[in-house]
PDB file of N, CA and C in Angstrom:
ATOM      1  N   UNK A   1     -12.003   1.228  -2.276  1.00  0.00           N
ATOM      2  CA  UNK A   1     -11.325   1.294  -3.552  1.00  0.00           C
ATOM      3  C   UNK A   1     -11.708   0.065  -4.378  1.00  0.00           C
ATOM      4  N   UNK A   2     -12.231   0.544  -5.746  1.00  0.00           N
ATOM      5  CA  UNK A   2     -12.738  -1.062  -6.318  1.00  0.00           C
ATOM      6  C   UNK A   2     -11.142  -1.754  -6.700  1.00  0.00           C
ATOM      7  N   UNK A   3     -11.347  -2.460  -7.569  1.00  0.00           N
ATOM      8  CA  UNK A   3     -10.106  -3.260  -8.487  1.00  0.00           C
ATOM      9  C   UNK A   3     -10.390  -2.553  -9.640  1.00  0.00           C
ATOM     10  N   UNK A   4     -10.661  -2.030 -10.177  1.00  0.00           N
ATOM     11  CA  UNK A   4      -9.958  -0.824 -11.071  1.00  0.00           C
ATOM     12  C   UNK A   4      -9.493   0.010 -10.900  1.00  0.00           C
ATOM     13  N   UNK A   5      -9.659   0.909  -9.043  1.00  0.00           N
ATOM     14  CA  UNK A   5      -9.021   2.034  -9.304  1.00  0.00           C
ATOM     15  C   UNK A   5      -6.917   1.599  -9.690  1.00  0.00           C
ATOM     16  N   UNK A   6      -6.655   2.610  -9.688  1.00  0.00           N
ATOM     17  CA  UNK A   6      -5.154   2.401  -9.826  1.00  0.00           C
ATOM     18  C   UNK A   6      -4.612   3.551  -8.790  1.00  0.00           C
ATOM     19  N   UNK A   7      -5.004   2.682  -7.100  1.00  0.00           N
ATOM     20  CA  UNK A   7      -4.324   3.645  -6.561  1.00  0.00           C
ATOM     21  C   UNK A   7      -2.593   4.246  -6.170  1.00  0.00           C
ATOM     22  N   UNK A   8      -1.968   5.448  -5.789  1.00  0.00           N
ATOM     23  CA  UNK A   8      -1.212   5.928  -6.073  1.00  0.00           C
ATOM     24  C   UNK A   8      -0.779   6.879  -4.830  1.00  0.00           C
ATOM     25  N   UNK A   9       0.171   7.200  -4.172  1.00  0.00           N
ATOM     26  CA  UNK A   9       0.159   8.012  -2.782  1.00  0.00           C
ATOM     27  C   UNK A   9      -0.204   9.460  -3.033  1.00  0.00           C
ATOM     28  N   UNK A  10      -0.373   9.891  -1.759  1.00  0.00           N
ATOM     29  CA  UNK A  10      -0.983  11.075  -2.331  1.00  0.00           C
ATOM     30  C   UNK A  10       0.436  12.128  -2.058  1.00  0.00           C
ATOM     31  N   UNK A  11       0.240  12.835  -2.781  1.00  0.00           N
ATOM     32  CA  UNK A  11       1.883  14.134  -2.655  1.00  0.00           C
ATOM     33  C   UNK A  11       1.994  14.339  -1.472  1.00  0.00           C
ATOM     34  N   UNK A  12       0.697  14.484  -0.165  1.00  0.00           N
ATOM     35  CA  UNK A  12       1.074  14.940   0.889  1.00  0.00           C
ATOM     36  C   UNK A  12       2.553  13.844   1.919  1.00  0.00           C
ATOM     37  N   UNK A  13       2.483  12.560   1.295  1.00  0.00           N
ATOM     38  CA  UNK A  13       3.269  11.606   1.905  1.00  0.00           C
ATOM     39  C   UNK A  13       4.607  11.219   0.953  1.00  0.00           C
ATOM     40  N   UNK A  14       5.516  11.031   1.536  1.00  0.00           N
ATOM     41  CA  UNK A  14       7.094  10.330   1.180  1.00  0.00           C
ATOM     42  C   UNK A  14       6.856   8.234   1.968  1.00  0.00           C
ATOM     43  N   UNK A  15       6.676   7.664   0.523  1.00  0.00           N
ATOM     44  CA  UNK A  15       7.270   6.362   1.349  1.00  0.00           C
ATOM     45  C   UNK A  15       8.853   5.938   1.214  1.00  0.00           C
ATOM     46  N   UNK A  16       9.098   5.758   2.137  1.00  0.00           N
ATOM     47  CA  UNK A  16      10.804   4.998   2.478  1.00  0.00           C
ATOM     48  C   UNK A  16      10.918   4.231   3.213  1.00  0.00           C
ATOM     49  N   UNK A  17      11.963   3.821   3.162  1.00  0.00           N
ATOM     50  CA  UNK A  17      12.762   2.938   3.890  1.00  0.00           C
ATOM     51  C   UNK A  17      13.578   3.680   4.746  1.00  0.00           C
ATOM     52  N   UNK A  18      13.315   3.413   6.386  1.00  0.00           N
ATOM     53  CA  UNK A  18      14.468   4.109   7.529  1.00  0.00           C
ATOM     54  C   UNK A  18      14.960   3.383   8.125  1.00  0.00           C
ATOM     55  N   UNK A  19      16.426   3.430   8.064  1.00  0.00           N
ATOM     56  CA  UNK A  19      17.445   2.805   8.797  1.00  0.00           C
ATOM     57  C   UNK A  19      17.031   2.628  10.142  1.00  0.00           C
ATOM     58  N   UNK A  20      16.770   3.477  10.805  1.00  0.00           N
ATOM     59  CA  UNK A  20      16.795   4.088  12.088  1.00  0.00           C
ATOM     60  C   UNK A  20      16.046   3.418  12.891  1.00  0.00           C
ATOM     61  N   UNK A  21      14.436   3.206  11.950  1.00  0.00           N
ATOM     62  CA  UNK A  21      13.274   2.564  12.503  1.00  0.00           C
ATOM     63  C   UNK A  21      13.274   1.418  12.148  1.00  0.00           C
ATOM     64  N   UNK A  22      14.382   0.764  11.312  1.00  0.00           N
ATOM     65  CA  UNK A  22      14.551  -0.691  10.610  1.00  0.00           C
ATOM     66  C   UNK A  22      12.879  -1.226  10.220  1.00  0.00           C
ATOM     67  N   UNK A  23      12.435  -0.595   9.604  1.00  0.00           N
ATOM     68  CA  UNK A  23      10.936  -0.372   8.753  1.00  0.00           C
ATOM     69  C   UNK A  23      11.173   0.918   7.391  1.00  0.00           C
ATOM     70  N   UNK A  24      10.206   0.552   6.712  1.00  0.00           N
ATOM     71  CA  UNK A  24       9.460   1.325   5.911  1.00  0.00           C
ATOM     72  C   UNK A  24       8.635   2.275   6.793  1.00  0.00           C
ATOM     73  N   UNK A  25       8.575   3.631   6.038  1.00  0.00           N
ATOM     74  CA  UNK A  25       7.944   4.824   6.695  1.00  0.00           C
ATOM     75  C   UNK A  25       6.840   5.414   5.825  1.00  0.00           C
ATOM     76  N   UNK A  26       5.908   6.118   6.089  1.00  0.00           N
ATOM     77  CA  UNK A  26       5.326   7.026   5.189  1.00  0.00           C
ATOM     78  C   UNK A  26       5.790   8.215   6.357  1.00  0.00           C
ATOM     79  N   UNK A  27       6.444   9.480   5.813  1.00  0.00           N
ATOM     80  CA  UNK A  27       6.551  10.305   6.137  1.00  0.00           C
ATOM     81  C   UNK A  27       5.395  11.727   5.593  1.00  0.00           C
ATOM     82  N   UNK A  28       5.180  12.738   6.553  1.00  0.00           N
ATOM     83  CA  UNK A  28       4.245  13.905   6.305  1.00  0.00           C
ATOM     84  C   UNK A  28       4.634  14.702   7.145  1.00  0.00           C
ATOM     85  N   UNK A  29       4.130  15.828   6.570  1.00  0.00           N
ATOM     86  CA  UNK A  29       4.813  17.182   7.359  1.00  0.00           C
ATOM     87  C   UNK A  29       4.772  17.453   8.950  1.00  0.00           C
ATOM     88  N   UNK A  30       4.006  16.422   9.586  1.00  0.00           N
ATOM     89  CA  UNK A  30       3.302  16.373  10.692  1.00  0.00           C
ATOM     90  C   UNK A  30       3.975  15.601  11.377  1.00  0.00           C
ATOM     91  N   UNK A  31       4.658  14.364  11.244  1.00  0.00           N
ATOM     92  CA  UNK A  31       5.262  13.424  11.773  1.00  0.00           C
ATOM     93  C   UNK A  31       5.558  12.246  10.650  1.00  0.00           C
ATOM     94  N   UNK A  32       5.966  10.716  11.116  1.00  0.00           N
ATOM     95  CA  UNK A  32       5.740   9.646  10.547  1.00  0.00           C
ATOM     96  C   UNK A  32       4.738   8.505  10.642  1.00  0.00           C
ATOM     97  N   UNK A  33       4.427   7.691   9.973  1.00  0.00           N
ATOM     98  CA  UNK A  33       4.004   6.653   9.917  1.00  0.00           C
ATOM     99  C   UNK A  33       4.978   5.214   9.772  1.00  0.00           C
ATOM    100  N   UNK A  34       5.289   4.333  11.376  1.00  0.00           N
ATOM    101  CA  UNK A  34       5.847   3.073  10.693  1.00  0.00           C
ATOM    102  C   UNK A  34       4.736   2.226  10.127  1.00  0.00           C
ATOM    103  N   UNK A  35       5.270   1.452   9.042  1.00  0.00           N
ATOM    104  CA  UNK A  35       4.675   0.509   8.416  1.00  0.00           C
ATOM    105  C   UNK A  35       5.260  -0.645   9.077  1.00  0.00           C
ATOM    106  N   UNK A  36       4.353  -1.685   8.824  1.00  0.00           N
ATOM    107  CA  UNK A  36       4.249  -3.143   9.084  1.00  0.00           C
ATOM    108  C   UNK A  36       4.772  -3.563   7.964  1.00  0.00           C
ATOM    109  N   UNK A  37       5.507  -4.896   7.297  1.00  0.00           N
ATOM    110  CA  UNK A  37       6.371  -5.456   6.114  1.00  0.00           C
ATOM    111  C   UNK A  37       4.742  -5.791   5.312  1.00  0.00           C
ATOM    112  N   UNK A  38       3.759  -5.842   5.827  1.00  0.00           N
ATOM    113  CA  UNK A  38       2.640  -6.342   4.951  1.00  0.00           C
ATOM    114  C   UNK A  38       2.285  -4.828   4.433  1.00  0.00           C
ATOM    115  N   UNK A  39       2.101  -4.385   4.996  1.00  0.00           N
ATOM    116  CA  UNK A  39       1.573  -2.967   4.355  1.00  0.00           C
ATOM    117  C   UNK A  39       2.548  -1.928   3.876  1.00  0.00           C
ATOM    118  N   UNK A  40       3.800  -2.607   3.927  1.00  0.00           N
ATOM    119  CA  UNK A  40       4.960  -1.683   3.094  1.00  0.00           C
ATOM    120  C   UNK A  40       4.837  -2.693   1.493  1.00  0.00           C
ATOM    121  N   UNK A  41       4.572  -3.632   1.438  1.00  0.00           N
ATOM    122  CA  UNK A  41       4.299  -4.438   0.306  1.00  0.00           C
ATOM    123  C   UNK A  41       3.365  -3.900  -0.452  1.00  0.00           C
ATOM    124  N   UNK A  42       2.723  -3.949   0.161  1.00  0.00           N
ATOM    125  CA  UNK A  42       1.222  -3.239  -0.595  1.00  0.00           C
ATOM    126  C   UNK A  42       1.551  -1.806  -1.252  1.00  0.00           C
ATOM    127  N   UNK A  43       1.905  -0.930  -0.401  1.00  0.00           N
ATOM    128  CA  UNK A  43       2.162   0.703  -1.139  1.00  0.00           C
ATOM    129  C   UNK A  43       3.273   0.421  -1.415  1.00  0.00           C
ATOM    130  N   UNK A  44       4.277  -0.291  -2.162  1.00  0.00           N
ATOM    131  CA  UNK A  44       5.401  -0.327  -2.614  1.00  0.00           C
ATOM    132  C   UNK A  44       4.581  -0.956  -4.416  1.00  0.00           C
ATOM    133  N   UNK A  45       3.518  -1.236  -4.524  1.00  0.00           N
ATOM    134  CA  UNK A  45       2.994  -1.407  -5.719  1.00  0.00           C
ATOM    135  C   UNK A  45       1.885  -0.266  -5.969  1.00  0.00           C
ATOM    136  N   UNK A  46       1.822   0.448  -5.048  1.00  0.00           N
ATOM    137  CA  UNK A  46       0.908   1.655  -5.715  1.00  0.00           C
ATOM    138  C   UNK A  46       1.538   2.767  -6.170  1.00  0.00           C
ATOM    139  N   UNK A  47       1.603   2.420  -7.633  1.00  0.00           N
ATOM    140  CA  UNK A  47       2.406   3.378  -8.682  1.00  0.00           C
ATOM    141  C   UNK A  47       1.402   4.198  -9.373  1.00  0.00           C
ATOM    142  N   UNK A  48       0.264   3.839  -9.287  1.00  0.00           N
ATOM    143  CA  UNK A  48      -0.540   4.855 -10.060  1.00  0.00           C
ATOM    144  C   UNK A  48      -0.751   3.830 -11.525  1.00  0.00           C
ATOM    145  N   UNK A  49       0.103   2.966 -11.631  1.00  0.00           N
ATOM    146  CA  UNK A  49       0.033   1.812 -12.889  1.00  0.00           C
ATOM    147  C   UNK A  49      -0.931   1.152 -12.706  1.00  0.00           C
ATOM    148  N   UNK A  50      -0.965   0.315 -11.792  1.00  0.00           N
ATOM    149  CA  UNK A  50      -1.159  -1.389 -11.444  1.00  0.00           C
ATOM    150  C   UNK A  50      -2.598  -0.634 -10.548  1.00  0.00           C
ATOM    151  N   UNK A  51      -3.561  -1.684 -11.122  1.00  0.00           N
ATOM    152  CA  UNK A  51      -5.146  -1.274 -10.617  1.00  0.00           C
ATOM    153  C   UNK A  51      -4.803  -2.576  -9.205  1.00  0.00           C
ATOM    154  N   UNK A  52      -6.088  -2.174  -8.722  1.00  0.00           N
ATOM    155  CA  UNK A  52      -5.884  -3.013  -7.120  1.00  0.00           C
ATOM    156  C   UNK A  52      -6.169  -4.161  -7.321  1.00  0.00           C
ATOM    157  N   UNK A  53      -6.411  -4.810  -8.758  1.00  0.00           N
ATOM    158  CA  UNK A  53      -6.340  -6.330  -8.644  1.00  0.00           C
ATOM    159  C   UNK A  53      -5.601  -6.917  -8.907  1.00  0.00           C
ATOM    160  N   UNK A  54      -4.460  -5.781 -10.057  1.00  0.00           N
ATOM    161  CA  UNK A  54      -2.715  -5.950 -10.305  1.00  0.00           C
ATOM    162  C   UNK A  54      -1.974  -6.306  -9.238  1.00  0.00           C
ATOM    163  N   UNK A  55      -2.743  -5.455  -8.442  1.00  0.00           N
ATOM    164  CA  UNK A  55      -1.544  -5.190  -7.096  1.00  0.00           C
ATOM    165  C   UNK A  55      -2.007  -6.576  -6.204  1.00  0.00           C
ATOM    166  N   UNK A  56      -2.934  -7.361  -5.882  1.00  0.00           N
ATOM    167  CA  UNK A  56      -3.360  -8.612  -5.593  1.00  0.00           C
ATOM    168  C   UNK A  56      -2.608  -9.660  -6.178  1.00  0.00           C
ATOM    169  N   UNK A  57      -3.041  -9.535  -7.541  1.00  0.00           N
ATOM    170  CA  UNK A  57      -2.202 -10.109  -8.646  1.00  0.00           C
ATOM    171  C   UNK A  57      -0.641 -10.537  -8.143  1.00  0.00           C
ATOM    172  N   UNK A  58      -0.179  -9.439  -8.267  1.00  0.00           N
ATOM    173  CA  UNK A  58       1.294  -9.904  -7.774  1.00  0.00           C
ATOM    174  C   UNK A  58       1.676  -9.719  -6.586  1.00  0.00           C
ATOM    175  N   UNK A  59       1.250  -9.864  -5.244  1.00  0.00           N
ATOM    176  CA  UNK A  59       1.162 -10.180  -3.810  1.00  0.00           C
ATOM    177  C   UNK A  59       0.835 -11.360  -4.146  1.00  0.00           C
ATOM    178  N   UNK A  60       0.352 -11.754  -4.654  1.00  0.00           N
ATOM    179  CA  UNK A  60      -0.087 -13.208  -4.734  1.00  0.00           C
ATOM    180  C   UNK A  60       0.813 -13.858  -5.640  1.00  0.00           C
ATOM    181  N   UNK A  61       1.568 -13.580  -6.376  1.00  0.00           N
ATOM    182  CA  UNK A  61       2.561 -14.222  -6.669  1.00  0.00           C
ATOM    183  C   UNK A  61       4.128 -13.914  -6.245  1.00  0.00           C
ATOM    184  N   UNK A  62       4.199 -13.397  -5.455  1.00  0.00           N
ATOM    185  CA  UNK A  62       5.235 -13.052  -4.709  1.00  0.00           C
ATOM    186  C   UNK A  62       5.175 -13.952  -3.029  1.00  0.00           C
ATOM    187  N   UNK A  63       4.143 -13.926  -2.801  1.00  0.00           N
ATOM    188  CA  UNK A  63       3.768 -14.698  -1.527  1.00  0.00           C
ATOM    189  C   UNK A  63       2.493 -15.945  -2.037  1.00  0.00           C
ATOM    190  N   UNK A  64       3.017 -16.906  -2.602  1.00  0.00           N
ATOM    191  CA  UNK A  64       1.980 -17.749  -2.787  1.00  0.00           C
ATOM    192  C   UNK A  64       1.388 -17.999  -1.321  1.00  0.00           C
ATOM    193  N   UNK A  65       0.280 -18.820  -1.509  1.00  0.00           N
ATOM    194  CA  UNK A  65      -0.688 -20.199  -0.735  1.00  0.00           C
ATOM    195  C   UNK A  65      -1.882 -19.554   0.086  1.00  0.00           C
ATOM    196  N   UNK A  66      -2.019 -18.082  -0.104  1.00  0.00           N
ATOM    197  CA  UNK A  66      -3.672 -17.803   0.521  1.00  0.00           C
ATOM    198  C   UNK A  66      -4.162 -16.839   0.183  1.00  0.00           C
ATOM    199  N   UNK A  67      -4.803 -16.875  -1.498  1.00  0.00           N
ATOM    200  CA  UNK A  67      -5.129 -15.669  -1.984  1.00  0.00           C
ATOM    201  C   UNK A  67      -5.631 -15.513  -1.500  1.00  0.00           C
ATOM    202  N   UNK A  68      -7.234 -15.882  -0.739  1.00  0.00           N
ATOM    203  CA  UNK A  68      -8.101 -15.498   0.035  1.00  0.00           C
ATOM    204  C   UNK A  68      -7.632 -14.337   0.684  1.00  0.00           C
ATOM    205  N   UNK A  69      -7.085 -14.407   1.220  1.00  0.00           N
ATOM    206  CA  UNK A  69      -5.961 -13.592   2.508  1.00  0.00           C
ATOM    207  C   UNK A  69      -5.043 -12.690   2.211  1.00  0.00           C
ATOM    208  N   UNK A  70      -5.035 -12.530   1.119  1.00  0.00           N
ATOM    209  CA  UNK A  70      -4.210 -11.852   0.149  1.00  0.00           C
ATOM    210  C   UNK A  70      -4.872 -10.602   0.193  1.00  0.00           C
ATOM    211  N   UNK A  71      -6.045 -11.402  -0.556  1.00  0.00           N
ATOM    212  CA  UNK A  71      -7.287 -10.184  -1.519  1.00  0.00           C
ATOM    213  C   UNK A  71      -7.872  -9.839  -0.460  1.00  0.00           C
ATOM    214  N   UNK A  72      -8.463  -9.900   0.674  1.00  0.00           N
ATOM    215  CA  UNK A  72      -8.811  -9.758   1.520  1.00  0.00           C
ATOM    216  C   UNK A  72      -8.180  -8.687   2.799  1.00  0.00           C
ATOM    217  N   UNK A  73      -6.919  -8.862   2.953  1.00  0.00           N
ATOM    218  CA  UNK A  73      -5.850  -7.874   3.290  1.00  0.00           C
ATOM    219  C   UNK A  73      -5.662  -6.796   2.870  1.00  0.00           C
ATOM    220  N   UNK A  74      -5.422  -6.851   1.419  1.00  0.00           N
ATOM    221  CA  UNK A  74      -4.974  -5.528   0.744  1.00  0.00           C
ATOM    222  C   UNK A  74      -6.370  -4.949   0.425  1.00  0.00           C
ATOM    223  N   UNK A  75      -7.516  -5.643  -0.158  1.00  0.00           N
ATOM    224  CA  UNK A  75      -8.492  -5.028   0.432  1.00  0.00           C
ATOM    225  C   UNK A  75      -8.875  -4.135   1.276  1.00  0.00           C
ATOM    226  N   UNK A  76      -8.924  -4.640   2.502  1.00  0.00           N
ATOM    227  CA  UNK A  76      -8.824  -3.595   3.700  1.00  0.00           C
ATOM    228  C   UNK A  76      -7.605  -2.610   3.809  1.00  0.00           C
ATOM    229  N   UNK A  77      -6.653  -2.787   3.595  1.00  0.00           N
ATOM    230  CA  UNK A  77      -5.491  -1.561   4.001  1.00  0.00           C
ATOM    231  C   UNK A  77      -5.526  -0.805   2.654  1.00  0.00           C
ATOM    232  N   UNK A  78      -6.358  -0.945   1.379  1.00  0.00           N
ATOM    233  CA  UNK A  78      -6.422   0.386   0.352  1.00  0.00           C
ATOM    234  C   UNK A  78      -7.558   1.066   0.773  1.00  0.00           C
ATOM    235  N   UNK A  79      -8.600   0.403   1.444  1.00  0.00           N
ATOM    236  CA  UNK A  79      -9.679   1.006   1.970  1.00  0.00           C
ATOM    237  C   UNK A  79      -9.201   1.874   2.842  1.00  0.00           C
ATOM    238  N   UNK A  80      -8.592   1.203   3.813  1.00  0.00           N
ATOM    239  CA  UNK A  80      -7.608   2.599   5.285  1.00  0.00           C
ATOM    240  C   UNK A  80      -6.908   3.130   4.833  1.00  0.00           C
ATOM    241  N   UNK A  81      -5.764   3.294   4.036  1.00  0.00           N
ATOM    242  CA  UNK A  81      -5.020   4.090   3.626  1.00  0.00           C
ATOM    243  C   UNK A  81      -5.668   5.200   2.812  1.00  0.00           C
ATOM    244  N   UNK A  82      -6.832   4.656   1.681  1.00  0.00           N
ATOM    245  CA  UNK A  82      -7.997   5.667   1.443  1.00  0.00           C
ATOM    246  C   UNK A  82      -8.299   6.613   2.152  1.00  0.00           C
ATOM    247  N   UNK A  83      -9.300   5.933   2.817  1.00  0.00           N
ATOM    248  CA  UNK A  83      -9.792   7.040   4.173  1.00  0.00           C
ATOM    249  C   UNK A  83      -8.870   7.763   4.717  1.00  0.00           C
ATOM    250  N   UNK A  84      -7.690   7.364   5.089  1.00  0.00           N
ATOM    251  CA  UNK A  84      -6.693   8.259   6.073  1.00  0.00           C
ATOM    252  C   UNK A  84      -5.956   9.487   5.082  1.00  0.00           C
ATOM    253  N   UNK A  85      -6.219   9.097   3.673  1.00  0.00           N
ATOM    254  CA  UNK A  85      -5.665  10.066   3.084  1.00  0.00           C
ATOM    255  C   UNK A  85      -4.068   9.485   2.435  1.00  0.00           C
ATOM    256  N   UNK A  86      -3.101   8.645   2.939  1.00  0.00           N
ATOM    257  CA  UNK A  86      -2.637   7.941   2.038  1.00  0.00           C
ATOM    258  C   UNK A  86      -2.342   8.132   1.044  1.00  0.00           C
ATOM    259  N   UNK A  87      -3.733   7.012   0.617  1.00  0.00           N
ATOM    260  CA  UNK A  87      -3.740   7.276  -1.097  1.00  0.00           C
ATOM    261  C   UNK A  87      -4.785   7.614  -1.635  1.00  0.00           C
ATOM    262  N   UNK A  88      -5.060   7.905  -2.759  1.00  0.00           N
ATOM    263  CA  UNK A  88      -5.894   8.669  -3.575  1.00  0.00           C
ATOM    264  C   UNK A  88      -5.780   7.704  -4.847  1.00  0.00           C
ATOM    265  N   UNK A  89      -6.811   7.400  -6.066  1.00  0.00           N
ATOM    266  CA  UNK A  89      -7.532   7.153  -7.524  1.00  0.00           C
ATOM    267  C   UNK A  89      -5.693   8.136  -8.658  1.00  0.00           C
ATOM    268  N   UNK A  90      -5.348   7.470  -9.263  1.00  0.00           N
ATOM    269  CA  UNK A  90      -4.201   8.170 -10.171  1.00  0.00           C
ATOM    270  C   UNK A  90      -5.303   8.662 -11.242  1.00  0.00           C
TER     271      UNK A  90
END
């Protein structure tokens, strides 16, 4: 995914928050997905608005002191969430 797309979930998934699993979920007709607090951060800014350097952008100001690590992170998990189907280009 470059830093322009403006990615966005795809209809096949529900993200939430579950009590149950005391995590964030992506849910699908198939089962769930728990999320990790880093990668519930990340798709909690993919609105279909905010392009992927927005979404860097403010991970990085929400968690100062290692953009490197930042951009680099979310990097990779829009790339996997890509591929896995996830998310999709708004």
């Amino acid at each position: 995914m470059t830093n322009t797309e403006r990615p966005r979930l795809s209809p096949h998934f529900v993200f939430r928050w579950e009590a149950s699993q005391d995590a964030h979920i992506l849910l699908y007709p198939e089962g769930l997905i728990k999320l990790n607090p880093a990668a519930a951060e990340i798709l909690k800014r993919c609105d279909g608005e905010r392009t992927a350097e927005a979404i860097i952008a403010d991970l990085d100001a929400a968690f100062p002191g290692q953009p490197e690590a930042i951009a680099g992170d979310t990097h990779a998990f829009l790339e996997m969430a890509s591929a896995r189907g996830w998310l999709r280009p708004a």
